[in-house]
PDB file of N, CA and C in Angstrom:
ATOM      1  N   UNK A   1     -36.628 157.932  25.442  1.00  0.00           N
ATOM      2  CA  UNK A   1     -36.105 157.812  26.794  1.00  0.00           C
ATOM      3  C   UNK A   1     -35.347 156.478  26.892  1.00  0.00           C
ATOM      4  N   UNK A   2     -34.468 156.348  27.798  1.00  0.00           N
ATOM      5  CA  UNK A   2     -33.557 155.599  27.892  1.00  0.00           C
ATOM      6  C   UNK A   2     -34.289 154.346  28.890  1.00  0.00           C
ATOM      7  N   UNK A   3     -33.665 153.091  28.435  1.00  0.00           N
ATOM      8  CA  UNK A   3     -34.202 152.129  29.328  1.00  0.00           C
ATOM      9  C   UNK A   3     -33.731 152.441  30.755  1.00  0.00           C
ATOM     10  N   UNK A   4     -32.134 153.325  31.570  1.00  0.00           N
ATOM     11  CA  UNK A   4     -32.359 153.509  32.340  1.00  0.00           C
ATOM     12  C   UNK A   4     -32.810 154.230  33.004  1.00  0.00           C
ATOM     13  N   UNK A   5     -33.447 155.887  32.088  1.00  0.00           N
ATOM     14  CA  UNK A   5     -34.027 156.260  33.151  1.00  0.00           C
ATOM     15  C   UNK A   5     -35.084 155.862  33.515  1.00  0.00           C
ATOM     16  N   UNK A   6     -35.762 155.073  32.614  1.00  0.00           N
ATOM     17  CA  UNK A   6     -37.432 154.032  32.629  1.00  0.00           C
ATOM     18  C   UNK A   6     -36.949 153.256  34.212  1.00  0.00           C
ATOM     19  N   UNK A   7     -36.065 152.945  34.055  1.00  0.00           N
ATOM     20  CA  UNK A   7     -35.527 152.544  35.533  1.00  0.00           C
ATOM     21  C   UNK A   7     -35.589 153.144  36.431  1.00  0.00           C
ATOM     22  N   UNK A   8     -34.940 154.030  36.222  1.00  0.00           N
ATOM     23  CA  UNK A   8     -34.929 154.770  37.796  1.00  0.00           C
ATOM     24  C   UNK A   8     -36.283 155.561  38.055  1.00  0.00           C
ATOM     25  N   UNK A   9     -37.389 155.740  36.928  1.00  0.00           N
ATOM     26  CA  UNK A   9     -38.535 156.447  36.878  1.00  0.00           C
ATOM     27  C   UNK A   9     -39.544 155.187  38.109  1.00  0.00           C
ATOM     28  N   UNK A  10     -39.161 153.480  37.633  1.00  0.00           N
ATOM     29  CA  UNK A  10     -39.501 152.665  38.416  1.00  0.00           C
ATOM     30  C   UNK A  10     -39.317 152.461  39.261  1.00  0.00           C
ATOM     31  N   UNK A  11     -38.173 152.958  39.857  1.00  0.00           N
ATOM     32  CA  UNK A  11     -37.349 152.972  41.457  1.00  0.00           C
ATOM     33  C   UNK A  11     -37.875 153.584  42.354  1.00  0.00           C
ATOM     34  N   UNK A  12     -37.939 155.096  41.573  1.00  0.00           N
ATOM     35  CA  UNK A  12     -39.237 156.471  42.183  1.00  0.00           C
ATOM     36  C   UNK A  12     -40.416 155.933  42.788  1.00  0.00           C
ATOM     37  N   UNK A  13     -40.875 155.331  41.521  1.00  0.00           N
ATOM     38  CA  UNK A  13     -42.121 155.194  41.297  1.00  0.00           C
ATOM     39  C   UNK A  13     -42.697 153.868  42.775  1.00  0.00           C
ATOM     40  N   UNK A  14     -41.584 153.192  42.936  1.00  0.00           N
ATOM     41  CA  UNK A  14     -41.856 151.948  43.918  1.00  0.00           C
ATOM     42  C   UNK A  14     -41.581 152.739  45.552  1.00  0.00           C
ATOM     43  N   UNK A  15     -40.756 153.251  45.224  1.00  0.00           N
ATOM     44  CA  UNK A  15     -40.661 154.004  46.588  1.00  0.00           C
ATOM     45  C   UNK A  15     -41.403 155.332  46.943  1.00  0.00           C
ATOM     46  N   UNK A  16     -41.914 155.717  46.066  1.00  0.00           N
ATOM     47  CA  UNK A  16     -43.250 156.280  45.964  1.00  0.00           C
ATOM     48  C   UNK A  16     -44.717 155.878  46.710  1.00  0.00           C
ATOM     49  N   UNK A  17     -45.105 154.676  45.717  1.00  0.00           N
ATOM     50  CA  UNK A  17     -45.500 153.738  45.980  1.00  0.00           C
ATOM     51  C   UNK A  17     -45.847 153.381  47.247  1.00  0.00           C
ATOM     52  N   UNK A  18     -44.934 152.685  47.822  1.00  0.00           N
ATOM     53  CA  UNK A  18     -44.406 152.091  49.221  1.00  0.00           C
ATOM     54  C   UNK A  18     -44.760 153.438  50.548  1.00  0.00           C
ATOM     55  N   UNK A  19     -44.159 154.340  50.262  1.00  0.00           N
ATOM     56  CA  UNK A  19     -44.743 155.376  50.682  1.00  0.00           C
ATOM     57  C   UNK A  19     -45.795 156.492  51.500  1.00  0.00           C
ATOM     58  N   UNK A  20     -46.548 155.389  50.290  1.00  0.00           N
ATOM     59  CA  UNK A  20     -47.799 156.002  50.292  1.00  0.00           C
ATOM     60  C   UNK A  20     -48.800 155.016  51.079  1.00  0.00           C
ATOM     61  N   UNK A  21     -48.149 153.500  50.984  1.00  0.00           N
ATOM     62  CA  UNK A  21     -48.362 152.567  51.805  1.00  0.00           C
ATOM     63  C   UNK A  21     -48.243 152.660  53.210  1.00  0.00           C
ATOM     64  N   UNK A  22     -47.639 153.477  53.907  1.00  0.00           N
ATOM     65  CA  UNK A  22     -47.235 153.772  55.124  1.00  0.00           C
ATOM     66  C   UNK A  22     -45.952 152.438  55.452  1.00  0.00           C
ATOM     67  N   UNK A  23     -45.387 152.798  54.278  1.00  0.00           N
ATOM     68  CA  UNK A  23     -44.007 151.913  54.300  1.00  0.00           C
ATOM     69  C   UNK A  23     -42.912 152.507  53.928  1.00  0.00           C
ATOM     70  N   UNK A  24     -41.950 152.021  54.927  1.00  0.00           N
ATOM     71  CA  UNK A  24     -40.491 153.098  54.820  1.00  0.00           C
ATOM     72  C   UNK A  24     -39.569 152.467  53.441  1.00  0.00           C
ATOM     73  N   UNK A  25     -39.782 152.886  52.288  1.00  0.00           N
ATOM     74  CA  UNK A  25     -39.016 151.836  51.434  1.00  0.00           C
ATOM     75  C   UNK A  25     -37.581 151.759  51.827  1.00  0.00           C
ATOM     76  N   UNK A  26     -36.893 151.733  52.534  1.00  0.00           N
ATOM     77  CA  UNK A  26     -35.492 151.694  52.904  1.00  0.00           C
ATOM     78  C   UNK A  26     -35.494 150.373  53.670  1.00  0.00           C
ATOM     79  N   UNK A  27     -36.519 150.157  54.025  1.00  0.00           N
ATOM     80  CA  UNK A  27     -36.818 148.820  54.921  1.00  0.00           C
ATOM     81  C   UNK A  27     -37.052 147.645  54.035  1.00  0.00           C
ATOM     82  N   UNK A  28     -37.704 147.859  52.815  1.00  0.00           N
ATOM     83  CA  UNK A  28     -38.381 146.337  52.027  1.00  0.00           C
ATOM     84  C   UNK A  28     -37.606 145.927  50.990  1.00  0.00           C
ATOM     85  N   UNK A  29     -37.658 145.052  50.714  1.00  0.00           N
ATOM     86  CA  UNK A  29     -36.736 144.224  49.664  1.00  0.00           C
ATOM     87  C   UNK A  29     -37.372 144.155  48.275  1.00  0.00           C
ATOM     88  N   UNK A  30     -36.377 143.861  47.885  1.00  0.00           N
ATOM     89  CA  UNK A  30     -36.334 144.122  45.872  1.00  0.00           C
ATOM     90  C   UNK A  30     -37.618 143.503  45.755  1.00  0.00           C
ATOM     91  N   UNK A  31     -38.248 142.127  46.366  1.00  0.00           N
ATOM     92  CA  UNK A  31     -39.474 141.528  45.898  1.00  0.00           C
ATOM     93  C   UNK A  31     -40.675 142.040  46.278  1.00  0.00           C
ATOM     94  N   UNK A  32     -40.603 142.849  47.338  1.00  0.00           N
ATOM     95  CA  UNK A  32     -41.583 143.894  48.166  1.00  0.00           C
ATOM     96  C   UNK A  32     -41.496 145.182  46.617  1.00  0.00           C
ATOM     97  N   UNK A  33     -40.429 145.306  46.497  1.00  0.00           N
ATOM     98  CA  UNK A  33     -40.495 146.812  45.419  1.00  0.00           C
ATOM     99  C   UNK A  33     -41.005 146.445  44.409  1.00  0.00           C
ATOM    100  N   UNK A  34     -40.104 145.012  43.863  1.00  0.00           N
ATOM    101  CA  UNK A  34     -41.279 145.165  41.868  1.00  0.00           C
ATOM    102  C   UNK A  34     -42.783 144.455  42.749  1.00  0.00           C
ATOM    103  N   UNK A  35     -43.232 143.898  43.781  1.00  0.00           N
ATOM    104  CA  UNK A  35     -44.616 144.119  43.791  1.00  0.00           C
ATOM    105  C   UNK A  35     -45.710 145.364  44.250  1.00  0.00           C
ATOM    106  N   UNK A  36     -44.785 146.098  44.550  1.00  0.00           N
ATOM    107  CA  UNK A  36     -45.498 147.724  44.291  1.00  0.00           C
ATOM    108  C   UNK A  36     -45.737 148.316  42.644  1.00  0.00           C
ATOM    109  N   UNK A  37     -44.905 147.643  42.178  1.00  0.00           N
ATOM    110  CA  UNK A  37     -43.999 147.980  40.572  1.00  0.00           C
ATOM    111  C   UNK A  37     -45.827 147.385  39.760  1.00  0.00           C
ATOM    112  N   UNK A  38     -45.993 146.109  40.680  1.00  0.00           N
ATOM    113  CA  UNK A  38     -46.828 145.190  39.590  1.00  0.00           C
ATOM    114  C   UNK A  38     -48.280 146.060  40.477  1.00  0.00           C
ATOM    115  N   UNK A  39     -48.662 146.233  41.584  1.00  0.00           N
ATOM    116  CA  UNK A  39     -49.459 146.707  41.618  1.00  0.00           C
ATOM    117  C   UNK A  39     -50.094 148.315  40.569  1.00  0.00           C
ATOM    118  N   UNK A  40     -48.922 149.468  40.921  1.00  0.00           N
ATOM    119  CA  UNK A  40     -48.847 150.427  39.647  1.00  0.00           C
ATOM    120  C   UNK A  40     -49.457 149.653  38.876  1.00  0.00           C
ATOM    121  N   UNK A  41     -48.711 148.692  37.871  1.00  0.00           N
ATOM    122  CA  UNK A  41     -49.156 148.138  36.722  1.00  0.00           C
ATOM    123  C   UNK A  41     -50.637 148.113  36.952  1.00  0.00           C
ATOM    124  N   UNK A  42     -50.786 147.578  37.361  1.00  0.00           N
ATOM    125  CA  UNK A  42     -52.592 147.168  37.741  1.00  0.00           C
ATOM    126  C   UNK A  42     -53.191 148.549  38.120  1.00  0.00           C
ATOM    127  N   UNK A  43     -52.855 149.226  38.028  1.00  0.00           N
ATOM    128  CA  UNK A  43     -53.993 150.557  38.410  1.00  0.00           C
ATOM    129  C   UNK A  43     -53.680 151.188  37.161  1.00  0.00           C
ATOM    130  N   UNK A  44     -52.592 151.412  36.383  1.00  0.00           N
ATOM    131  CA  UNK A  44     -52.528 152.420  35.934  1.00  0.00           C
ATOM    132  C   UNK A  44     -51.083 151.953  34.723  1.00  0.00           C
ATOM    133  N   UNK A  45     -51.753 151.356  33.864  1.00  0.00           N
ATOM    134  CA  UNK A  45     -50.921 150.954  32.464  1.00  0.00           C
ATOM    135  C   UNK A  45     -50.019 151.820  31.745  1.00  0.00           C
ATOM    136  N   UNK A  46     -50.455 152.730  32.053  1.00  0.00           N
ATOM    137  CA  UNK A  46     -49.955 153.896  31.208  1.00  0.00           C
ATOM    138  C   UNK A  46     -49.036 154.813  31.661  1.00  0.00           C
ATOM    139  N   UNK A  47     -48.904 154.272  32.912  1.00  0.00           N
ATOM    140  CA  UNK A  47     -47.797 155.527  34.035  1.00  0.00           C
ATOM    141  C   UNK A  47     -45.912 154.933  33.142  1.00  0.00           C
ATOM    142  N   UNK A  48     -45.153 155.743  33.123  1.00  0.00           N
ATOM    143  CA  UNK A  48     -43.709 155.358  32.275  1.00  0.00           C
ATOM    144  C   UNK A  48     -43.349 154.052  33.847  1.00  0.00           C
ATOM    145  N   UNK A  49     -43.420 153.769  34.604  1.00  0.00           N
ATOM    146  CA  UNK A  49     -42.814 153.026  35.424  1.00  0.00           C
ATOM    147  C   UNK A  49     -43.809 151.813  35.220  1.00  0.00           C
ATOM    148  N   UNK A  50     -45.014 152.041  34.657  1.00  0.00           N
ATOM    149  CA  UNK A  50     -45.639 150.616  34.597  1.00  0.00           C
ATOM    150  C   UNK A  50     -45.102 150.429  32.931  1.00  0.00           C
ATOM    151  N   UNK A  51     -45.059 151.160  32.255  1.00  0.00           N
ATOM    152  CA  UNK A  51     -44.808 151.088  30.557  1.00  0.00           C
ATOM    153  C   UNK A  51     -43.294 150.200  30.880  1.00  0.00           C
ATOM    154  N   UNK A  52     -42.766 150.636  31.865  1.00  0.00           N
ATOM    155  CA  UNK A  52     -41.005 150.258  31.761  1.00  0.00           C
ATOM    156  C   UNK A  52     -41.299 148.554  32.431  1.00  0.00           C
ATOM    157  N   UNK A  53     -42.167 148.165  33.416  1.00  0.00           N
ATOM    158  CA  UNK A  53     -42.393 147.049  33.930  1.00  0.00           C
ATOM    159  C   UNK A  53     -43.082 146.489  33.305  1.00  0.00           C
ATOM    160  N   UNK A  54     -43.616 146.758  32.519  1.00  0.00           N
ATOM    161  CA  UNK A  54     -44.781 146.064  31.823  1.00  0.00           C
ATOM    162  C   UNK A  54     -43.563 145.242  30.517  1.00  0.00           C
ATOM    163  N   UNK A  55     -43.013 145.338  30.211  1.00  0.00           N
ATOM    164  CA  UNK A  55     -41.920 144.913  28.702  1.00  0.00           C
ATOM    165  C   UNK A  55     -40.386 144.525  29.402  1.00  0.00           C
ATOM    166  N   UNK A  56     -40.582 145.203  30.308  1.00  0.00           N
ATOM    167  CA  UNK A  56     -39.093 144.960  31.305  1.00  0.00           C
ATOM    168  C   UNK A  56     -38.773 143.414  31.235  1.00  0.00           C
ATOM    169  N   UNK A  57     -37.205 143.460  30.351  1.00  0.00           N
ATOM    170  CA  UNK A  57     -36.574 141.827  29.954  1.00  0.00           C
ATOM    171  C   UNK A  57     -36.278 141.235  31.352  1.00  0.00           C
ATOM    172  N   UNK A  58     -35.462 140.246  31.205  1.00  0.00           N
ATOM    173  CA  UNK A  58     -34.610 139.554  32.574  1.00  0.00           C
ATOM    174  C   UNK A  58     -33.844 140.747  32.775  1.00  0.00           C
ATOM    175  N   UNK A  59     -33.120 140.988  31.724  1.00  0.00           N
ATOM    176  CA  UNK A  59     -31.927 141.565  31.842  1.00  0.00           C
ATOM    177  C   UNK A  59     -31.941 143.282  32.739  1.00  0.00           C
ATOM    178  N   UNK A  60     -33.063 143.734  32.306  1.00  0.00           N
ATOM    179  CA  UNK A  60     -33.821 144.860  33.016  1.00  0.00           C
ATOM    180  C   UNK A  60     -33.873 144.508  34.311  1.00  0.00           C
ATOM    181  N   UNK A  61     -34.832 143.382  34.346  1.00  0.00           N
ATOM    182  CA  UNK A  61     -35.309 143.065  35.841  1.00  0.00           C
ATOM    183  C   UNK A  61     -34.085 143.083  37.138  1.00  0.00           C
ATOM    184  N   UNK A  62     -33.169 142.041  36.417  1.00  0.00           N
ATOM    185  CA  UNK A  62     -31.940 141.888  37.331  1.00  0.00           C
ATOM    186  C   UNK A  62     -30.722 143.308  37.258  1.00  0.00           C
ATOM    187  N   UNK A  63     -31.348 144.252  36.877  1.00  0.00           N
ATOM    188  CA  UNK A  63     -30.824 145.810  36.590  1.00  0.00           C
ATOM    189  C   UNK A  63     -31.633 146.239  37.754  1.00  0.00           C
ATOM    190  N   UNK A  64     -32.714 146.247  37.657  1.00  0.00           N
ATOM    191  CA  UNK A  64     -33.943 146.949  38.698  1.00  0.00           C
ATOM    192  C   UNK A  64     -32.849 146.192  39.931  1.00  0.00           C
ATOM    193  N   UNK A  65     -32.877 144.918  40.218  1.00  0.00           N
ATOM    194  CA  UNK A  65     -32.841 144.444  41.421  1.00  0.00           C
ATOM    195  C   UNK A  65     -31.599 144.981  42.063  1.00  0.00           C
ATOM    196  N   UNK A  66     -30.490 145.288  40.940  1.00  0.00           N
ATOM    197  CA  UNK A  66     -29.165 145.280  41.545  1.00  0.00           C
ATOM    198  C   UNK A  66     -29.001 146.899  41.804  1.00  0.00           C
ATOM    199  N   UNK A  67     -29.538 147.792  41.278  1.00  0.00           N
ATOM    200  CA  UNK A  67     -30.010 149.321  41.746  1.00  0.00           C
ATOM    201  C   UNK A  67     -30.709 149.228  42.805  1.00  0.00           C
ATOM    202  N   UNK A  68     -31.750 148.231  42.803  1.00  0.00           N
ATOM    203  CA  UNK A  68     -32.532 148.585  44.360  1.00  0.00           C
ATOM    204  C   UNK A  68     -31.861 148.416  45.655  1.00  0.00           C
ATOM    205  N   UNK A  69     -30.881 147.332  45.404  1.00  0.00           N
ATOM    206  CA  UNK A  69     -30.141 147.205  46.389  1.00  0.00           C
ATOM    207  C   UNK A  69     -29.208 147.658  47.033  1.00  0.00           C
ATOM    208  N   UNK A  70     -28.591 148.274  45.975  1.00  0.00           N
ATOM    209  CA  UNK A  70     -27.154 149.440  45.955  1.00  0.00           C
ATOM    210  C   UNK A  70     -27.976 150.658  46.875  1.00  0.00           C
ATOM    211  N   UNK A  71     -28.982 151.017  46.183  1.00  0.00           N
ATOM    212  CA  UNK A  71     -30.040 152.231  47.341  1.00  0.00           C
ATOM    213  C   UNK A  71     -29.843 151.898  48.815  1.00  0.00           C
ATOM    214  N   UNK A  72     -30.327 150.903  48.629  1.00  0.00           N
ATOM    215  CA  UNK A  72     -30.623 150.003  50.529  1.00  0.00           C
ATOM    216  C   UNK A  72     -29.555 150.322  50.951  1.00  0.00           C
ATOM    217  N   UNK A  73     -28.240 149.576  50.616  1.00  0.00           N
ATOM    218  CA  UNK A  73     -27.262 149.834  51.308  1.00  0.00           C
ATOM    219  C   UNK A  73     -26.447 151.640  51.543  1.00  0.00           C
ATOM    220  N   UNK A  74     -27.196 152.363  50.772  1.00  0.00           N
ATOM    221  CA  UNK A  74     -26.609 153.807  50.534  1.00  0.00           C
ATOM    222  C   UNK A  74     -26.966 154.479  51.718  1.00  0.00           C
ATOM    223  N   UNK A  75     -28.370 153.633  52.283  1.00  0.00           N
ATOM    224  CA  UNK A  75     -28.966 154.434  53.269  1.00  0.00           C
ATOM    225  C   UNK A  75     -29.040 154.082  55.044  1.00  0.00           C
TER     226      UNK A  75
END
């Protein structure tokens, strides 16, 4: 699998996440999303969106951030 769809599996996965929080992810910001990202991590190591956050470079990270944001504004 591709590092981006590991991405966008993390994007899901945060707005998922958030969600389920009784939070509108269209509302929270990139630092609100990878800490849904890091919570996942913490429950559940093995899910592909914690596998993709868990090793995720800078270069990833500031990929995640600049997709999350492009979303926000889509909506």
């Amino acid at each position: 699998m591709k590092l981006a769809e590991l991405r966008e599996i993390a994007i899901r996965a945060a707005r998922s996440y958030l969600r389920a929080q009784g939070t509108d992810p269209a509302q929270v910001n990139v630092d609100a999303a990878l800490a849904a990202l890091d919570d996942l991590y913490r429950i559940d190591q093995a899910m592909l969106a914690s596998l993709w956050y868990g090793q995720a470079s800078d270069n990833q990270m500031r990929e995640f951030r600049r997709e999350w944001r492009e979303q926000q504004t889509m909506r």
